[in-house]
N, C-alpha and C. Protein backbone atom coordinates (compact mmCIF):
# COMPACT_ATOMS: atom_id res chain seq x y z
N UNK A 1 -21.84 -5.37 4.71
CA UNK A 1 -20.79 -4.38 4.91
C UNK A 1 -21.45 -3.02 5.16
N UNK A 2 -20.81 -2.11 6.20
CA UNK A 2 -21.49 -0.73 6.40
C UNK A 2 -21.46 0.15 5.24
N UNK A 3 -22.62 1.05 5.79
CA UNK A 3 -21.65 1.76 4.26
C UNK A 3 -20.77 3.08 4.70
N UNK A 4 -20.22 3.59 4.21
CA UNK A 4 -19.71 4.45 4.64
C UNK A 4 -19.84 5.77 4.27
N UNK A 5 -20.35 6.93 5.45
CA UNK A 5 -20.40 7.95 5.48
C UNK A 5 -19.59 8.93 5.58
N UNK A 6 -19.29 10.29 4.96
CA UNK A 6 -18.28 11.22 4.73
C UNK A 6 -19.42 12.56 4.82
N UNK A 7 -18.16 13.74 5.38
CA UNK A 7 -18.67 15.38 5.53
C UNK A 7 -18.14 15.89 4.78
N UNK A 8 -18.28 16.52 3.71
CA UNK A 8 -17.78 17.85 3.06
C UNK A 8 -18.56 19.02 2.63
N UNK A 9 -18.09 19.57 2.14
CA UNK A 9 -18.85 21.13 1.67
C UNK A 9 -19.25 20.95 0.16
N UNK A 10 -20.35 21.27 -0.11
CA UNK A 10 -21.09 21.41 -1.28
C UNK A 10 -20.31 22.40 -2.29
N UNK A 11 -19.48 22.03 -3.80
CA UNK A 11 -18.99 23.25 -4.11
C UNK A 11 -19.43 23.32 -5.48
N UNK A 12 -20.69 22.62 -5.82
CA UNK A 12 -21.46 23.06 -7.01
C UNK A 12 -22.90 22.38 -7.16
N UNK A 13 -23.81 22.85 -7.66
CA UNK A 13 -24.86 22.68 -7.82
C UNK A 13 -25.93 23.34 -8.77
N UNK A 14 -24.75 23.01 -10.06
CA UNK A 14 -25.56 23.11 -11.20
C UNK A 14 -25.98 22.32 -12.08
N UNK A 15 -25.66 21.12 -11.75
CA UNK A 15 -26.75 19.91 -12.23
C UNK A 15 -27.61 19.44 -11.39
N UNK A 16 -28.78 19.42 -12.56
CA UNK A 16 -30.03 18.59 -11.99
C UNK A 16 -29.90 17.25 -10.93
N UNK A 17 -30.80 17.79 -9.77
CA UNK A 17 -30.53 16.48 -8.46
C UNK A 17 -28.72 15.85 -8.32
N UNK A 18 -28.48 17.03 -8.76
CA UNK A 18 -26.78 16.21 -8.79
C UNK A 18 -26.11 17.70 -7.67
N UNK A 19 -24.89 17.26 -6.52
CA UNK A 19 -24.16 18.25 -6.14
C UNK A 19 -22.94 17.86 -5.85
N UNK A 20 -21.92 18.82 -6.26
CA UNK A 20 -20.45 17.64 -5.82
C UNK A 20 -20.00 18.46 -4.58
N UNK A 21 -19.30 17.65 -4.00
CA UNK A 21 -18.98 17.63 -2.35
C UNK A 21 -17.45 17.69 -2.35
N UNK A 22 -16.85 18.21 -1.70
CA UNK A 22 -15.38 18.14 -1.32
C UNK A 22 -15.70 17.48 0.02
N UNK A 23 -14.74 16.83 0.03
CA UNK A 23 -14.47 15.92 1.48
C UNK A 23 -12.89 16.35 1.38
N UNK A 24 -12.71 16.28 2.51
CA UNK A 24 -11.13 16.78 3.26
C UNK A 24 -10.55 16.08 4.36
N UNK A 25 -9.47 15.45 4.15
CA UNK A 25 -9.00 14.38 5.23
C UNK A 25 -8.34 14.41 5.96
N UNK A 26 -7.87 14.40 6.81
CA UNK A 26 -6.19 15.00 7.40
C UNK A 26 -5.70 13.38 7.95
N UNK A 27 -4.39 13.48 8.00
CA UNK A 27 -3.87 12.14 8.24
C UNK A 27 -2.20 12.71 8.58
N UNK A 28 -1.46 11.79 9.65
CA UNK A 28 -0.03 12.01 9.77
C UNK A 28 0.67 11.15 8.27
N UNK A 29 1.89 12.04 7.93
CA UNK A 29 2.46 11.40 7.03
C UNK A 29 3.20 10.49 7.38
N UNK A 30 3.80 9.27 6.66
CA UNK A 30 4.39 7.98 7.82
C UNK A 30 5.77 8.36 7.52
N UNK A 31 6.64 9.33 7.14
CA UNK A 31 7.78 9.40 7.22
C UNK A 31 8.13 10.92 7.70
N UNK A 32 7.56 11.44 7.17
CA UNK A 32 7.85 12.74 8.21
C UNK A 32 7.43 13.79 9.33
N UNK A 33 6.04 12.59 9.72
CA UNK A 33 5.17 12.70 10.77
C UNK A 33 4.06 14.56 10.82
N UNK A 34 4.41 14.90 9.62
CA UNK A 34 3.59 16.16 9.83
C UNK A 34 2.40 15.72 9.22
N UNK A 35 0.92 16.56 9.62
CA UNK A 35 -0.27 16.34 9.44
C UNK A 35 -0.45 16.85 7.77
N UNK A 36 -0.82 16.19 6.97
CA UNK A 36 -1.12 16.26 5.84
C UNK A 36 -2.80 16.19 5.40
N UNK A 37 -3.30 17.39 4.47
CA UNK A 37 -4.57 17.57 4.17
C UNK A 37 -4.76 17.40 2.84
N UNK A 38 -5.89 16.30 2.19
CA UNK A 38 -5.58 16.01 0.96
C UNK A 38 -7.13 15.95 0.65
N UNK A 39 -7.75 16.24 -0.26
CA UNK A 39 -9.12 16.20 -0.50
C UNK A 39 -9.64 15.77 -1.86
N UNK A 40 -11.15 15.38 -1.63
CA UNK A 40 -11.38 14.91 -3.18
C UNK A 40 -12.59 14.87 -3.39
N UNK A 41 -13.07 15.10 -4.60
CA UNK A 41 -14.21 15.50 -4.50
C UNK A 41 -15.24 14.10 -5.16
N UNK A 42 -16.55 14.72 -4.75
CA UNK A 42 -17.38 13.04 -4.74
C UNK A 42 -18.95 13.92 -5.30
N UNK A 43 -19.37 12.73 -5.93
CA UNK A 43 -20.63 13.60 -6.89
C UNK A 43 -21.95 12.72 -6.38
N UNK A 44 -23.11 13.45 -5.55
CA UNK A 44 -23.42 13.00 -4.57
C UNK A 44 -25.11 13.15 -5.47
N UNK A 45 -26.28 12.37 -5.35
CA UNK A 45 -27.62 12.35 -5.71
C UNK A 45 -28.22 13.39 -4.43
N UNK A 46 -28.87 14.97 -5.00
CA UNK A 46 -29.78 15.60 -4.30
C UNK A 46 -31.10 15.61 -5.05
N UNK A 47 -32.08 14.98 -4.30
CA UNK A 47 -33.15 14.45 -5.11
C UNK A 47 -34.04 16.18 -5.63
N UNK A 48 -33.92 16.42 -4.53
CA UNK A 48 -34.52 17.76 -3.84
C UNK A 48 -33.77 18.63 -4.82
N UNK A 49 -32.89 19.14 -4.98
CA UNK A 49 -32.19 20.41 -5.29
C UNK A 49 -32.09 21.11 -4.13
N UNK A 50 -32.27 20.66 -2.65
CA UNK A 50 -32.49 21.48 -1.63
C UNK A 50 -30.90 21.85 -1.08
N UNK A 51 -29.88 21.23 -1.39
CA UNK A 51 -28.33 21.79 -0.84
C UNK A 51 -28.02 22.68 -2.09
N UNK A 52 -27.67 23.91 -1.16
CA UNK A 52 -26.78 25.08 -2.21
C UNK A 52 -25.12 24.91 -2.08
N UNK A 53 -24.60 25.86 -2.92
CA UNK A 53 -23.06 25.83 -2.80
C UNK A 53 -22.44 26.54 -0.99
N UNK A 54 -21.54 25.74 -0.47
CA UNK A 54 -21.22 26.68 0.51
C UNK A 54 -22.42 25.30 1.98
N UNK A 55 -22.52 24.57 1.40
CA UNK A 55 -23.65 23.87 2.78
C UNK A 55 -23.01 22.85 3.20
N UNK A 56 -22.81 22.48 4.43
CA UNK A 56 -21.98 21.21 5.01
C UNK A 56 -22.87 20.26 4.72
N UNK A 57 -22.35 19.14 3.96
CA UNK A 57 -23.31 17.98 3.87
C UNK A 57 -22.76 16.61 4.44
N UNK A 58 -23.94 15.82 4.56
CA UNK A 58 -23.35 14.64 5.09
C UNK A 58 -23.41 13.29 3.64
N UNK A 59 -23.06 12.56 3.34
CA UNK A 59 -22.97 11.91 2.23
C UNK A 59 -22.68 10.34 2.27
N UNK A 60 -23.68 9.54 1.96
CA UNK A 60 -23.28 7.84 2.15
C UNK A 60 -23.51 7.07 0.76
N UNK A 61 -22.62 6.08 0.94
CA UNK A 61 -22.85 5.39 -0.65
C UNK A 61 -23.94 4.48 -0.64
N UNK A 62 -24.08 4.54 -1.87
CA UNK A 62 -24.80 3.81 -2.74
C UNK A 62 -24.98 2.80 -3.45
N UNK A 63 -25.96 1.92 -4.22
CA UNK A 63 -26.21 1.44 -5.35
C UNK A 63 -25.90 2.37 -6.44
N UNK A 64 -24.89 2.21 -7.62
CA UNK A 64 -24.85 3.44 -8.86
C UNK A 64 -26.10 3.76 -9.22
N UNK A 65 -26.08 5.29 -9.42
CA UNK A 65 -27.36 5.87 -9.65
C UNK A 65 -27.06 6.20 -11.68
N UNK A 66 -25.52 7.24 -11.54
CA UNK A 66 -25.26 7.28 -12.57
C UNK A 66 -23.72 6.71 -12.92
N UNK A 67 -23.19 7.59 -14.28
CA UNK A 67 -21.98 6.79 -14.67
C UNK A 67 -20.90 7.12 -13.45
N UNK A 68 -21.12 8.40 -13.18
CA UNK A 68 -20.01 9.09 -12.18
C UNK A 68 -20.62 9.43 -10.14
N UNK A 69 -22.18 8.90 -10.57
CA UNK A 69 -22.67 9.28 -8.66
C UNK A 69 -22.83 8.01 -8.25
N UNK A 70 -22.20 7.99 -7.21
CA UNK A 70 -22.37 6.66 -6.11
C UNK A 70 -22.42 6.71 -5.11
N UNK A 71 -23.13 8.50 -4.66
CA UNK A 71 -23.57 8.55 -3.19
C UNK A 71 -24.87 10.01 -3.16
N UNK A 72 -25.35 9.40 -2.35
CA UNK A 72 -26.58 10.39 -1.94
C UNK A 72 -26.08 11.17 -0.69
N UNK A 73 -26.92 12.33 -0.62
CA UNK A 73 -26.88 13.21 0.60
C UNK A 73 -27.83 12.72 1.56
N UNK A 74 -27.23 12.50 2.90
CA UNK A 74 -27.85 12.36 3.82
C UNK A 74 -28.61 13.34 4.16
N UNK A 75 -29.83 13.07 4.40
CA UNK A 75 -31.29 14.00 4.83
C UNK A 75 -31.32 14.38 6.25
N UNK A 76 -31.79 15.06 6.86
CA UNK A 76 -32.35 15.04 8.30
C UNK A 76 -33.52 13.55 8.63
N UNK A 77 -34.06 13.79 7.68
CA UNK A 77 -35.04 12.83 7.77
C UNK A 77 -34.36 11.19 6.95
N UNK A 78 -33.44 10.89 6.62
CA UNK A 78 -32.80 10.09 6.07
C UNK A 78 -31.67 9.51 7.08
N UNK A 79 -31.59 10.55 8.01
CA UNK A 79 -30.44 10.64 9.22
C UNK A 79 -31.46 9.52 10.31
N UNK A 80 -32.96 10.14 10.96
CA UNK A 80 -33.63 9.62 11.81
C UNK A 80 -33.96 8.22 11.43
N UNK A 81 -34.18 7.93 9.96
CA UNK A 81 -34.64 6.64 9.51
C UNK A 81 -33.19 6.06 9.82
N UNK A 82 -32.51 6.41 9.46
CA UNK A 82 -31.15 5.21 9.62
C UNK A 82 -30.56 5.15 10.94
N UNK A 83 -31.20 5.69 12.38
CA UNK A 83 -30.74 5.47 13.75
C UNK A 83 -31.61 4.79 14.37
């Protein structure tokens, strides 16, 4: 099975190798057809500490690392290995 990759914005990074991500979705609603934006946030492994608050990240799951992270940040160099 693929795994699946998501974009959101970095909106903390004050735990160790840890940063949580907002992801933001937009989707039509099925009954009253207006575009609806609903978001959620996802607690992502930065091995580095190298993403600050405020950084577009890219983010794919995982094997559980901890009780609550089940996705790492995609690297530049994590990007080239996986194409």
């Amino acid at each position: 099975m693929p795994r699946r990759i998501l974009q959101g914005k970095v909106t903390s990074d004050k735990n160790e190798q840890t940063v949580t991500v907002l992801v933001e979705r937009r989707f039509k609603h099925p009954l009253l057809h207006k575009t609806v934006r609903s978001s959620k946030k996802y607690r992502a492994h930065d091995a580095t500490n190298q993403f600050k608050v405020g950084d577009t990240v890219r983010i794919v799951e995982c094997a559980p690392i901890s009780k609550t992270k089940r996705w790492t940040v995609l690297t530049d160099e994590a990007q080239a290995a996986q194409a």
